[in-house]
Each structure stands twice: as structure tokens, then as C-alpha cells.
C-alpha atoms as a PDB file:
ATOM      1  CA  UNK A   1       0.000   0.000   0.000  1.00  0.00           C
ATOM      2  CA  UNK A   2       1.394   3.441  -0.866  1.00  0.00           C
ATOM      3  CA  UNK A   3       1.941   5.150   2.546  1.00  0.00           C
ATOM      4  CA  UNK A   4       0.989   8.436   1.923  1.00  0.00           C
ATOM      5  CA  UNK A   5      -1.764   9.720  -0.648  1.00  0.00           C
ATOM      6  CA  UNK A   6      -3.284  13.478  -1.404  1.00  0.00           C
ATOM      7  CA  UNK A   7      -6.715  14.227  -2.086  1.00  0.00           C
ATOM      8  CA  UNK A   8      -9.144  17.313  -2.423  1.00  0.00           C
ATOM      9  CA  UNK A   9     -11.723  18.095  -0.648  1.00  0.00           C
ATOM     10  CA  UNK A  10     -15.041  18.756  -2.748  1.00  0.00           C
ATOM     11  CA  UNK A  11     -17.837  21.369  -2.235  1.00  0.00           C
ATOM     12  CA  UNK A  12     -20.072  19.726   0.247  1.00  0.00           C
ATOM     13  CA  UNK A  13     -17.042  18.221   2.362  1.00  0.00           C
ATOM     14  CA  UNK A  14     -16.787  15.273   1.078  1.00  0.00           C
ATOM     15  CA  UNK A  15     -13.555  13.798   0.767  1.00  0.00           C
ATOM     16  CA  UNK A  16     -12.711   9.700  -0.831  1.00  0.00           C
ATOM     17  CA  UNK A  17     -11.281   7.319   1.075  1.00  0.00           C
ATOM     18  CA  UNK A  18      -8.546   5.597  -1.321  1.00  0.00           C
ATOM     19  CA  UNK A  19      -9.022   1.401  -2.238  1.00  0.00           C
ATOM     20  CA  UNK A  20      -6.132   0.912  -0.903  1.00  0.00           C
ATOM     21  CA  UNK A  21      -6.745   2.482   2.664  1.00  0.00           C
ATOM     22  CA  UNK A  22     -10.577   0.799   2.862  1.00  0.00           C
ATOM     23  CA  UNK A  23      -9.218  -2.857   1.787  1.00  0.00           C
ATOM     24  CA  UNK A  24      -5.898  -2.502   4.588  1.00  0.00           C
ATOM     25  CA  UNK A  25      -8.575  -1.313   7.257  1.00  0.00           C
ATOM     26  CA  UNK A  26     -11.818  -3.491   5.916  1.00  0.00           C
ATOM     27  CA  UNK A  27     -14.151  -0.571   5.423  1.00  0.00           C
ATOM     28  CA  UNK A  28     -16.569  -1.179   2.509  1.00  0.00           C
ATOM     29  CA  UNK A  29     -20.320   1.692   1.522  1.00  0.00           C
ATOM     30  CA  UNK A  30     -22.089   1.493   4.662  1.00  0.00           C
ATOM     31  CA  UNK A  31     -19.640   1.009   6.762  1.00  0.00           C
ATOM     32  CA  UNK A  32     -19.433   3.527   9.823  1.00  0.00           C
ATOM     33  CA  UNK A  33     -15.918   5.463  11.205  1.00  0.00           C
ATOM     34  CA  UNK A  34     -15.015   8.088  13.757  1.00  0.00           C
ATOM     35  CA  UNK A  35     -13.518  11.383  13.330  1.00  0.00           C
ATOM     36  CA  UNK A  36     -11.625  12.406  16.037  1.00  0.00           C
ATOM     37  CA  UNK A  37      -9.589  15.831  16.049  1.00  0.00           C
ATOM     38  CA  UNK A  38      -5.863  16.087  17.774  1.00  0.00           C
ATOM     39  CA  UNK A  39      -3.756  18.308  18.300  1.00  0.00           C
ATOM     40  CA  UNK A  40      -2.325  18.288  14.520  1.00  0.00           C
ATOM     41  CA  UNK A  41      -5.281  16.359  12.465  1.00  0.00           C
ATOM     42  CA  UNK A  42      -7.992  14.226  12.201  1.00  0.00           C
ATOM     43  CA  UNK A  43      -8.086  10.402  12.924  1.00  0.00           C
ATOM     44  CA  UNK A  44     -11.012   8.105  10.757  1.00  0.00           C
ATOM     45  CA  UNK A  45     -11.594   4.869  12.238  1.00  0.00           C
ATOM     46  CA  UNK A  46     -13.955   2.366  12.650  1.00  0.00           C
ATOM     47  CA  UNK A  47     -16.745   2.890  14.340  1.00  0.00           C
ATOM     48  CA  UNK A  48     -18.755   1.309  17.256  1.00  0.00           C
ATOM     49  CA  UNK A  49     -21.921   1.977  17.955  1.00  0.00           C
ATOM     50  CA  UNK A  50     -21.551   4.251  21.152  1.00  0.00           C
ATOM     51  CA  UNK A  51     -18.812   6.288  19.546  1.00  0.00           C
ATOM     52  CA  UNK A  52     -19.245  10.244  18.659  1.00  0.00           C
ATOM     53  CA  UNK A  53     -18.529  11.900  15.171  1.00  0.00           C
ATOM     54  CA  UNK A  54     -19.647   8.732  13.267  1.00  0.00           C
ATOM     55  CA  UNK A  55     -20.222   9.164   9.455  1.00  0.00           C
ATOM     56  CA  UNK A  56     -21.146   6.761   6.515  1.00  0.00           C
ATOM     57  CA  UNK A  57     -18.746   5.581   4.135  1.00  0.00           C
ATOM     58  CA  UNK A  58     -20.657   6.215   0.694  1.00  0.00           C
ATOM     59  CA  UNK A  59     -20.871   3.433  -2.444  1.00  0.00           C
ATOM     60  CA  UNK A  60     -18.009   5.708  -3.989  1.00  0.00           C
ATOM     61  CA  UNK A  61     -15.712   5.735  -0.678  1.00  0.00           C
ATOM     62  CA  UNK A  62     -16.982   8.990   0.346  1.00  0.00           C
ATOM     63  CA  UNK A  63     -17.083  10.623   3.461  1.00  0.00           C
ATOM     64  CA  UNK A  64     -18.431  13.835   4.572  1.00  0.00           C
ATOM     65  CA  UNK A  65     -16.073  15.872   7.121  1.00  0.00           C
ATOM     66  CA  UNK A  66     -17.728  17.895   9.786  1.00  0.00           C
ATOM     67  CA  UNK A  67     -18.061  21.468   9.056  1.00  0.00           C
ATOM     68  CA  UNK A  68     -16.521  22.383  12.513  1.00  0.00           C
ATOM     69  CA  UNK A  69     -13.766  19.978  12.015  1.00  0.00           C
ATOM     70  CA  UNK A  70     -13.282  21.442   8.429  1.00  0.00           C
ATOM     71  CA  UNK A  71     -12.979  25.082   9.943  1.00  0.00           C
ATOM     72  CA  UNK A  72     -10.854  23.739  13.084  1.00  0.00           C
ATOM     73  CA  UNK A  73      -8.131  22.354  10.738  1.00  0.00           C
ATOM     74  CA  UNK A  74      -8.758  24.718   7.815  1.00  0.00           C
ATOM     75  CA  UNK A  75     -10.014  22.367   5.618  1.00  0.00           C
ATOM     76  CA  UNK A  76     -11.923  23.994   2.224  1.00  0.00           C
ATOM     77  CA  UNK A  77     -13.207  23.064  -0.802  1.00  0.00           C
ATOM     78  CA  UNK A  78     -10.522  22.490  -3.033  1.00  0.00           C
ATOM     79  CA  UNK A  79      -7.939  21.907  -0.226  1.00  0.00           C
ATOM     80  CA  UNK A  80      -5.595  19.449  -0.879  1.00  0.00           C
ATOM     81  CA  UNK A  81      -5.313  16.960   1.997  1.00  0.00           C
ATOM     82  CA  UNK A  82      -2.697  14.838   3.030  1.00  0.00           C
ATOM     83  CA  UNK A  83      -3.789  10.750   4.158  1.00  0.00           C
ATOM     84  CA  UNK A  84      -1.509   8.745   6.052  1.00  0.00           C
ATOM     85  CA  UNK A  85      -2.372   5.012   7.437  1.00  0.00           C
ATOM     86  CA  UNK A  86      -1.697   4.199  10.921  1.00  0.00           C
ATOM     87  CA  UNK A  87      -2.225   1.743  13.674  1.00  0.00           C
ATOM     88  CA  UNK A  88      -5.331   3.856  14.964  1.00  0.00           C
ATOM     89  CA  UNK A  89      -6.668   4.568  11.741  1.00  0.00           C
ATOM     90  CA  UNK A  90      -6.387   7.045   8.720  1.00  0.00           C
ATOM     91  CA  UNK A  91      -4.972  10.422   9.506  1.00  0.00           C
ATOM     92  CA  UNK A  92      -5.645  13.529   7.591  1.00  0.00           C
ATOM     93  CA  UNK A  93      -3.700  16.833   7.758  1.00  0.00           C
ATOM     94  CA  UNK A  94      -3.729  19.578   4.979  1.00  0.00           C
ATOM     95  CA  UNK A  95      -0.860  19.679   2.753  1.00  0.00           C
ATOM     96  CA  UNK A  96       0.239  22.072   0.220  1.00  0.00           C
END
């Protein structure tokens, strides 16, 4: 698996999760995942069902980032944003 990828954000905040990064972690359309902010970016996971910040994984990979996390980190439409694979899950960070 490539270990890092870019990708933009589009206009409603929507952002695809690469192939690659759904096989490694098993997340398929329907699936749910976590969004949790740190310090330096934003962690997707896979959900349970008691968790907070859960979102949908779409047929197309697709996942819609919270406005308030999108303004916390800067994230706009058009913004190119870095994805890295971890332990804990996918982290994104913008990138120039």
C-alpha cells in the first residue's frame, strides 16, 4: 500500500477514502468510522456503535467531514489533503 496519498476536498465536504486504505482497514459503503480531532489532524476509524462523530462511508468511498472539524483544521473546498495510514486509523492533515 502506498503510505501516503493526497486528495481534495469537494464542495459539500466530502472527501474519498482511497481502495487501498478501505481494503488494509476493511471498510466497505455502509460502513461507519469516527472522526476524532488532535492536536495536529484528524483520525477516521472504525466505528462502534456508542462512539461520537460517526459518518457513513458512501458506495463511492466517500465521506463527509464535519463542518466544525473542516474550519478547526482549515479544511476547504478544493484543499488538498494529506492521508496517512496508521495503527489507529487514517490520519488527515492539509498539505500544500
Amino acid at each position: 500500500m502506498k503510505f501516503v496519498t493526497k486528495r481534495k476536498i469537494d464542495e459539500l465536504g466530502r472527501i474519498v477514502i482511497p481502495i487501498e486504505f478501505r481494503r488494509f482497514f476493511n471498510l466497505s459503503a455502509g460502513d461507519s468510522v469516527e472522526m476524532k480531532a488532535t492536536k495536529y489532524d484528524i483520525i477516521i476509524s472504525k466505528a462502534t456503535a456508542e462512539q461520537e462523530n460517526v459518518k457513513t462511508i458512501d458506495e463511492l468511498g466517500r465521506i463527509l467531514i464535519p463542518s466544525e472539524l473542516r474550519k478547526q483544521f482549515n479544511f476547504e473546498a478544493k484543499s488538498l489533503i494529506a492521508m496517512l495510514p496508521f495503527e489507529d486509523g487514517i490520519h488527515l492533515s492539509l498539505t500544500d
